[in-house]
C-alpha atoms as a PDB file:
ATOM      1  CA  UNK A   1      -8.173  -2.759   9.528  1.00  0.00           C
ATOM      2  CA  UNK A   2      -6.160  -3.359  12.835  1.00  0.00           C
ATOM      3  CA  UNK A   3      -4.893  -6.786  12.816  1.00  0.00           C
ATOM      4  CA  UNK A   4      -6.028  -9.243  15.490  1.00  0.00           C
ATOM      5  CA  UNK A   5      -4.380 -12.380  16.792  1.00  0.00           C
ATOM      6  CA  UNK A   6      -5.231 -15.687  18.743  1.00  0.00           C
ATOM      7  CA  UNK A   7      -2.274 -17.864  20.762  1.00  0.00           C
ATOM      8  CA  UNK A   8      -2.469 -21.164  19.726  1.00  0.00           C
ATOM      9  CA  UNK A   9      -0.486 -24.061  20.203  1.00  0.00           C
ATOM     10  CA  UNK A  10       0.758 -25.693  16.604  1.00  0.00           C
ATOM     11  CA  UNK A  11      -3.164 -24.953  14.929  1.00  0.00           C
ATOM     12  CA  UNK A  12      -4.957 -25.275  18.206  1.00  0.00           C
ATOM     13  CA  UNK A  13      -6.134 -22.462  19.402  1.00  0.00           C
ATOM     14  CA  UNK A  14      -5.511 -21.977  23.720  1.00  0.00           C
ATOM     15  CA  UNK A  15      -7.959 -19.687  24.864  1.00  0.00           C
ATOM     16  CA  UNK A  16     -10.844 -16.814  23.471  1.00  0.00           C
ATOM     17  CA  UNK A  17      -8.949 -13.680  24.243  1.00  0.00           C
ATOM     18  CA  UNK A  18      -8.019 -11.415  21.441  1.00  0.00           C
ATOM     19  CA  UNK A  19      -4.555 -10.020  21.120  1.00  0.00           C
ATOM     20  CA  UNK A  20      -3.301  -6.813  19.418  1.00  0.00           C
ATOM     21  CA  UNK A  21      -0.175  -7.112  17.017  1.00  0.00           C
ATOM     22  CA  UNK A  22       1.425  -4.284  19.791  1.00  0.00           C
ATOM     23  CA  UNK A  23       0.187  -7.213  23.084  1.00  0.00           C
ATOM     24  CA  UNK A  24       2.469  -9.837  21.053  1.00  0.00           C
ATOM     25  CA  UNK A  25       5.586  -8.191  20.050  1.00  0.00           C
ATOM     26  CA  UNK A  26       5.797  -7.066  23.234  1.00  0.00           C
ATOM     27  CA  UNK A  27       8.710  -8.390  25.225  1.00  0.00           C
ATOM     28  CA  UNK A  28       6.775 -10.278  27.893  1.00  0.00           C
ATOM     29  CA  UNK A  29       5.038 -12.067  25.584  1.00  0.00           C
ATOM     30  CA  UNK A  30       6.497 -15.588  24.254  1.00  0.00           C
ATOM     31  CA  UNK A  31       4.863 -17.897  21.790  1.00  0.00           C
ATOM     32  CA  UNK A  32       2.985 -18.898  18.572  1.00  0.00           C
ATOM     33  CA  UNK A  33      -0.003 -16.579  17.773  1.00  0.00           C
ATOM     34  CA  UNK A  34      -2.610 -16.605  14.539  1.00  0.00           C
ATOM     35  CA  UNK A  35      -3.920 -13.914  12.845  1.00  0.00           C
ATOM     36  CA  UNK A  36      -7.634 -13.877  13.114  1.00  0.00           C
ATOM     37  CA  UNK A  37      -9.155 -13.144   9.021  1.00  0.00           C
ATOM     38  CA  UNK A  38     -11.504 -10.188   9.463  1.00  0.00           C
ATOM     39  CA  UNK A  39     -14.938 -10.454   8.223  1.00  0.00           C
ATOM     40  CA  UNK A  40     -15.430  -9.387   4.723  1.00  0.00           C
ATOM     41  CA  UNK A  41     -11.602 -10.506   3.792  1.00  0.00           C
ATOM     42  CA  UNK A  42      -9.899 -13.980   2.352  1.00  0.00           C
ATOM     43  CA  UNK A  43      -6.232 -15.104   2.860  1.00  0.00           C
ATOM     44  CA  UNK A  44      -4.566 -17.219   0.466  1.00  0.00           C
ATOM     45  CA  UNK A  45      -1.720 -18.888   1.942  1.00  0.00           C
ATOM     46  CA  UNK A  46       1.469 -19.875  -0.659  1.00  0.00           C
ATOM     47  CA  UNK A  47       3.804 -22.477   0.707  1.00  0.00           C
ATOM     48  CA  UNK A  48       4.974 -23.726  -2.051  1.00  0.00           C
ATOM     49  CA  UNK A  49       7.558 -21.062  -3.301  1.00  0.00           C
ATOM     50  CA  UNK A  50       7.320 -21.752  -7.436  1.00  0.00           C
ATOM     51  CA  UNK A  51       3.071 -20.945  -6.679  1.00  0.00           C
ATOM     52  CA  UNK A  52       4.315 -17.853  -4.224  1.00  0.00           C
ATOM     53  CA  UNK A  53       6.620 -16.653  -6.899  1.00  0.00           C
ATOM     54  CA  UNK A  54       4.422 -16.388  -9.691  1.00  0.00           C
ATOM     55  CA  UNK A  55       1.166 -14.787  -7.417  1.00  0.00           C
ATOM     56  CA  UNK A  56       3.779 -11.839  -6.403  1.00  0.00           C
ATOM     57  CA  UNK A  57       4.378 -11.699 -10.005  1.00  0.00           C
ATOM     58  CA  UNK A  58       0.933 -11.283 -10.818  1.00  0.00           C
ATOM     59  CA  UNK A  59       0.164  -8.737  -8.257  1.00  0.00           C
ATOM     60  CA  UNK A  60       3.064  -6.572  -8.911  1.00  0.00           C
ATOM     61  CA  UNK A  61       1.801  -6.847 -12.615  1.00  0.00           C
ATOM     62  CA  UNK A  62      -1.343  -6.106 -12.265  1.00  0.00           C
ATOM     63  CA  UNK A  63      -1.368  -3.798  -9.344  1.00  0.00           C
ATOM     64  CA  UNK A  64      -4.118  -5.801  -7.274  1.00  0.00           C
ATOM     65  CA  UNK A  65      -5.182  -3.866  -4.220  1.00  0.00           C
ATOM     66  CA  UNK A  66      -4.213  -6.410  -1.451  1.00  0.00           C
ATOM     67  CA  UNK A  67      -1.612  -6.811   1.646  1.00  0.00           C
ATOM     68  CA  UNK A  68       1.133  -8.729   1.374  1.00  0.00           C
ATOM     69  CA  UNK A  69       3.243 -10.876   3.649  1.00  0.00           C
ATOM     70  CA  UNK A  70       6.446 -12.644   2.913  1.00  0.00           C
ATOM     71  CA  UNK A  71       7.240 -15.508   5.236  1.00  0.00           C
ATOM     72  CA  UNK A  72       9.439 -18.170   5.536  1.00  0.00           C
ATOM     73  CA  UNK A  73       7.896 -20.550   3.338  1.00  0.00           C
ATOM     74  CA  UNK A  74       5.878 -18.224   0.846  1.00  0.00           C
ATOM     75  CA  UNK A  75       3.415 -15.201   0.917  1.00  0.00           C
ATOM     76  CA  UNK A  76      -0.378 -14.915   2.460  1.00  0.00           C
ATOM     77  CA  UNK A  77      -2.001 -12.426   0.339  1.00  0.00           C
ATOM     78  CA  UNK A  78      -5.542 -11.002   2.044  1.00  0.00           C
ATOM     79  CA  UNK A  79      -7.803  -9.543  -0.476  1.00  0.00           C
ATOM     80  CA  UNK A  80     -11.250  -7.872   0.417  1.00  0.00           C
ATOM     81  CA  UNK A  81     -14.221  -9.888  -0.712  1.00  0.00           C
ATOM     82  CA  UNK A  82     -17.806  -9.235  -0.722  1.00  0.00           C
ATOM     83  CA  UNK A  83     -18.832 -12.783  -0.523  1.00  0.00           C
ATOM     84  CA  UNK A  84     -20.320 -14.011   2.556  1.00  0.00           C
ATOM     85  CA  UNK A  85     -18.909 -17.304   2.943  1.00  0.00           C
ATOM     86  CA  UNK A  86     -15.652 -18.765   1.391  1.00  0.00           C
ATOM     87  CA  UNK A  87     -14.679 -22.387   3.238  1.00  0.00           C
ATOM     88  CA  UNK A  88     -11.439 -23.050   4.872  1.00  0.00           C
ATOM     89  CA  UNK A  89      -9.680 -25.183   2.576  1.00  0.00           C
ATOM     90  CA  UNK A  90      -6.081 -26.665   2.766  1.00  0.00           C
ATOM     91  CA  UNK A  91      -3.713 -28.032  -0.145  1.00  0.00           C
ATOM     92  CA  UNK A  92      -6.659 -26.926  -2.857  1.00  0.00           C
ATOM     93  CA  UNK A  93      -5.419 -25.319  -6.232  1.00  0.00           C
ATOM     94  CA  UNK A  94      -7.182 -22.116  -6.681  1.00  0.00           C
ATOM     95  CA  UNK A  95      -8.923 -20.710  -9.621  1.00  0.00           C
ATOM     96  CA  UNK A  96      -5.906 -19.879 -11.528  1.00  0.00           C
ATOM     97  CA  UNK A  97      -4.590 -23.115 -10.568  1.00  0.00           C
ATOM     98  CA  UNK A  98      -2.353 -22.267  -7.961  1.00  0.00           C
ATOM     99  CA  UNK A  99      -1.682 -24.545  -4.542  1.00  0.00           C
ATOM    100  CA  UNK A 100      -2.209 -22.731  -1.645  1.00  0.00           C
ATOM    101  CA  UNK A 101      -4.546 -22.773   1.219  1.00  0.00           C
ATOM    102  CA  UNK A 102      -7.300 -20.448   1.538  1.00  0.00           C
ATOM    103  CA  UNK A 103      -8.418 -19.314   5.072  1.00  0.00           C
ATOM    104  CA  UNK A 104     -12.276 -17.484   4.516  1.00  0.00           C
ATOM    105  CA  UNK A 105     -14.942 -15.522   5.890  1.00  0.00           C
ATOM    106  CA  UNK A 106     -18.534 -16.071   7.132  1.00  0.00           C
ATOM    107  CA  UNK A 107     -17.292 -19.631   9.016  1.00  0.00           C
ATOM    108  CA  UNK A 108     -19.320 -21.086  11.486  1.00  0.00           C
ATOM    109  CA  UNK A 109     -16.041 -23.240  12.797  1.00  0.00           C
ATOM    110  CA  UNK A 110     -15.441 -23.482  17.119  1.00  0.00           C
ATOM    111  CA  UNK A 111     -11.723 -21.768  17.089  1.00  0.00           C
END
């Protein structure tokens, strides 16, 4: 899966084109970009580090097949899904009661 990105400005997104991760690290370009969620995947975003803590915990335990990225503030962890919707939600506690938010597939949202 190649990762594709949007520039946005805060969560608004600026315009339809579709940037590659090697178009925004380059040097010429300046800015805030979002990662687009691919069809057939879910992100679940941990801000709150005691929640981010104990998901990395879990997924070294259990070896879960899913990318990982560490940021600032927590981790976003992108699992495959075969589901064919899963809402955008913010601030929700998941099913293993953890906060995070969870950024899905199948949306019909403008942006």
């Amino acid at each position: 899966m190649k990762a594709k990105y949007i520039k946005t400005k805060g969560k608004t997104r600026i315009d339809k084109k579709i940037y590659t991760k090697e178009q925004i690290t380059a040097p010429e370009y300046s800015g805030d970009y979002g990662r687009l969620i691919e069809y057939m995947y879910v992100m679940f975003d941990f801000d709150n580090q005691n929640h981010a803590n104990i998901i990395s915990c879990i997924l070294k335990e259990k070896h879960l097949k899913c990318k990982i990225l560490y940021t600032t503030r927590g981790i976003h962890v992108l699992f495959k899904t075969d589901l064919n919707k899963i809402a955008n939600k913010n601030h929700c506690f998941n099913w293993i009661g953890l906060e995070c938010d969870i950024k899905g597939v199948g949306i019909d949202e403008e942006g």
